[in-house]
C-alpha atoms as a PDB file:
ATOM      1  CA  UNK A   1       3.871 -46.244 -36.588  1.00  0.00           C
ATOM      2  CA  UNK A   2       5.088 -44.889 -39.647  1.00  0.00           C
ATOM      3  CA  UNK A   3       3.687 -40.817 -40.469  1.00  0.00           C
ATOM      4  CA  UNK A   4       0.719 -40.923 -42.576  1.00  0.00           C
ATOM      5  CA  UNK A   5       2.253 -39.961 -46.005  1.00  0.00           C
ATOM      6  CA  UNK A   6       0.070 -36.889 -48.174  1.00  0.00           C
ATOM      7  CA  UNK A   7      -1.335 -39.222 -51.124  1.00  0.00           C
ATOM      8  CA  UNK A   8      -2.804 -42.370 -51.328  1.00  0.00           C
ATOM      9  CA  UNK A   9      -0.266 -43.750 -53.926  1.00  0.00           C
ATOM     10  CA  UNK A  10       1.382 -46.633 -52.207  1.00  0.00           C
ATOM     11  CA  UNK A  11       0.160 -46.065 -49.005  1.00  0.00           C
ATOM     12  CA  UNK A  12       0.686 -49.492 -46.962  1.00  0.00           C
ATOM     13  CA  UNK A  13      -2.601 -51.867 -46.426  1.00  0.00           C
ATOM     14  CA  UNK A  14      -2.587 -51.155 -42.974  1.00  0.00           C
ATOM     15  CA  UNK A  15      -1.789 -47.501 -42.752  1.00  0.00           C
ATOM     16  CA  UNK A  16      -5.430 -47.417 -44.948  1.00  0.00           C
ATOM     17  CA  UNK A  17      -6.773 -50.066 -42.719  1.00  0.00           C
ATOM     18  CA  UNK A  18      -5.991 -47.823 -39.854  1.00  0.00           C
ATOM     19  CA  UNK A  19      -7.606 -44.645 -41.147  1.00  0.00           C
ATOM     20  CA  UNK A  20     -10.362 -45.864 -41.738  1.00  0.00           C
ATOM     21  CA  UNK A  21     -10.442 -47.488 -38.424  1.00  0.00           C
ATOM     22  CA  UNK A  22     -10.137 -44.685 -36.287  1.00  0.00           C
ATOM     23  CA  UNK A  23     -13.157 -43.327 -38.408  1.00  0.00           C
ATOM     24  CA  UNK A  24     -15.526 -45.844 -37.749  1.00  0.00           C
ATOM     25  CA  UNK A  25     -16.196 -44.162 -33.729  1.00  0.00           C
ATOM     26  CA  UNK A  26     -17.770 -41.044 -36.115  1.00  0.00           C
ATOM     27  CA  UNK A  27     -19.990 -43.247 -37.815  1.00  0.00           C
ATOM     28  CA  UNK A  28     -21.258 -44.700 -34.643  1.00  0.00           C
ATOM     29  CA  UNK A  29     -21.493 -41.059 -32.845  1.00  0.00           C
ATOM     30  CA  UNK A  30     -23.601 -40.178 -35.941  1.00  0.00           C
ATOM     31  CA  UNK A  31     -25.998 -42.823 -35.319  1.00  0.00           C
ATOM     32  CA  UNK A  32     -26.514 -41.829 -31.705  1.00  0.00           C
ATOM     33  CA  UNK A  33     -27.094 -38.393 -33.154  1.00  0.00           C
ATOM     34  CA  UNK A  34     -29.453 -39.279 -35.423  1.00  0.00           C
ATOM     35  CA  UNK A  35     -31.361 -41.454 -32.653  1.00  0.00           C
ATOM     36  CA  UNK A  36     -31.690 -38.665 -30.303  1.00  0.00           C
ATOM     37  CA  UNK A  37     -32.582 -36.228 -32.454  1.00  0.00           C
ATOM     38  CA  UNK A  38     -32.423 -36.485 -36.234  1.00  0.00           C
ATOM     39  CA  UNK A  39     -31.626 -32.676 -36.767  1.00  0.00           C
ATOM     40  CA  UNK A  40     -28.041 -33.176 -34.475  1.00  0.00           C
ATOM     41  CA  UNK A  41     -27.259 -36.323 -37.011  1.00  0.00           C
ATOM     42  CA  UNK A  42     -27.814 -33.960 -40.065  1.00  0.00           C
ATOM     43  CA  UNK A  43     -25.481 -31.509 -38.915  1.00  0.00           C
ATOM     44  CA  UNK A  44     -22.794 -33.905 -37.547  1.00  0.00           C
ATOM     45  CA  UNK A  45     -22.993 -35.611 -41.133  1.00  0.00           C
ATOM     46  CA  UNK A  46     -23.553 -32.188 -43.118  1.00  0.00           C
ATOM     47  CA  UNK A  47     -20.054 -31.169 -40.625  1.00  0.00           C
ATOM     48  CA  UNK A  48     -18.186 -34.274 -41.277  1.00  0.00           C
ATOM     49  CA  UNK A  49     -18.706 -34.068 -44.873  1.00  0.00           C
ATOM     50  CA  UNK A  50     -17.438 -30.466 -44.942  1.00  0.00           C
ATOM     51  CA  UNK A  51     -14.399 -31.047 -43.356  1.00  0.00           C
ATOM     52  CA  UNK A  52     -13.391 -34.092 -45.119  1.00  0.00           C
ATOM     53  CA  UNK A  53     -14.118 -32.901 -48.221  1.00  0.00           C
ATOM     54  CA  UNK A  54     -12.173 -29.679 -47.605  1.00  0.00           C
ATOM     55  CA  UNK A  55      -9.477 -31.561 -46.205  1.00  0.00           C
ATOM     56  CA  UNK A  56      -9.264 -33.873 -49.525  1.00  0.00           C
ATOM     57  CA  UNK A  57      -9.274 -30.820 -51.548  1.00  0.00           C
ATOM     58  CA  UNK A  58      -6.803 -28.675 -49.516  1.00  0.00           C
ATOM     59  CA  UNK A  59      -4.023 -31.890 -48.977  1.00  0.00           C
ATOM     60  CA  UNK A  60      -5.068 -34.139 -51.548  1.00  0.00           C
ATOM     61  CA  UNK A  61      -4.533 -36.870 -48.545  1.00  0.00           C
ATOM     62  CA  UNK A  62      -7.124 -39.429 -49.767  1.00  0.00           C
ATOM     63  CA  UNK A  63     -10.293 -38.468 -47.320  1.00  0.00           C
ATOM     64  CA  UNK A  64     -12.414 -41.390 -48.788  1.00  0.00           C
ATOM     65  CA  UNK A  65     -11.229 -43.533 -46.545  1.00  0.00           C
ATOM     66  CA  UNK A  66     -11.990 -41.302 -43.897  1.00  0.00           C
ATOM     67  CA  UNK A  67     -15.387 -41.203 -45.464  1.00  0.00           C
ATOM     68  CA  UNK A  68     -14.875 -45.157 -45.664  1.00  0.00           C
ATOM     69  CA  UNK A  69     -14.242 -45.994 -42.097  1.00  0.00           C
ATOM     70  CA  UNK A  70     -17.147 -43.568 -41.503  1.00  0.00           C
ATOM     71  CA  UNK A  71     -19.386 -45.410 -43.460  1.00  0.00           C
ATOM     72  CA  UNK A  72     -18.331 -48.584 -42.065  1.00  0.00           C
ATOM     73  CA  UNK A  73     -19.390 -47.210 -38.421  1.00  0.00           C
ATOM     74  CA  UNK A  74     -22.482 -46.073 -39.238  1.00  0.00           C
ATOM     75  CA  UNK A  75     -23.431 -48.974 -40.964  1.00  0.00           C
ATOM     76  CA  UNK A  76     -22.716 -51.256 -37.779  1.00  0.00           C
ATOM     77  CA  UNK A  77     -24.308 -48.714 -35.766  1.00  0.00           C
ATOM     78  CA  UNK A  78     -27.542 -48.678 -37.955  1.00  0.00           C
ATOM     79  CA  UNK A  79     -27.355 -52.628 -37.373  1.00  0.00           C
ATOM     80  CA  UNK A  80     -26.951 -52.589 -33.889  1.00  0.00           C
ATOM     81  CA  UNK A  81     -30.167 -49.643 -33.018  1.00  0.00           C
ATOM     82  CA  UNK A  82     -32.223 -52.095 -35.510  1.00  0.00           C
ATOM     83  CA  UNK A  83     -31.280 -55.431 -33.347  1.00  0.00           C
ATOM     84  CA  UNK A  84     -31.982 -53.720 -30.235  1.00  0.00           C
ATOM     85  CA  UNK A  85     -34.982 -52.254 -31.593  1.00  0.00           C
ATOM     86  CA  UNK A  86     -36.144 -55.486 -32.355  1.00  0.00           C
ATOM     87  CA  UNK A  87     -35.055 -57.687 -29.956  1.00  0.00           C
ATOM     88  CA  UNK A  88     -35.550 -55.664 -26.662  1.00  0.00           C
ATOM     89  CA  UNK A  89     -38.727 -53.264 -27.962  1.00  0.00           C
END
């Protein structure tokens, strides 16, 4: 795979597609946080936040879709705790 270049400016579809992706496992480990106890969730967000907004200010490398894939992960984990909430409890 080609080496993630420093700026977002005609970076390739799936080179974003990919950074995003390998986010998404941090959006779903946030969710688990938050379900076991809300106060771990706050500071792996509050943590995650931090670091990719220091990182986006430091290299300029385009965190939001870091922030993306995040979102992305713990929107399907959100889903999935709801339909097992509701299906099995």
């Amino acid at each position: 795979m080609k080496k993630i270049v420093n700026h977002t400016a005609g970076t390739p579809l799936l080179e974003k597609v990919y950074r995003a992706g390998i986010h998404i496992p941090v959006g779903l480990i946030n969710v688990f946080f938050f379900y076991v106890a809300p106060i771990y969730g706050v500071f792996f967000f509050v943590g995650f936040m931090i670091y990719e907004l220091e990182e986006s200010y430091m290299l300029k490398d385009g965190a939001y879709l870091d922030i993306n894939g995040w979102l992305i992960g713990f929107s399907l984990g959100v889903s999935a705790l709801f339909a097992y909430q509701t299906i099995f409890l």
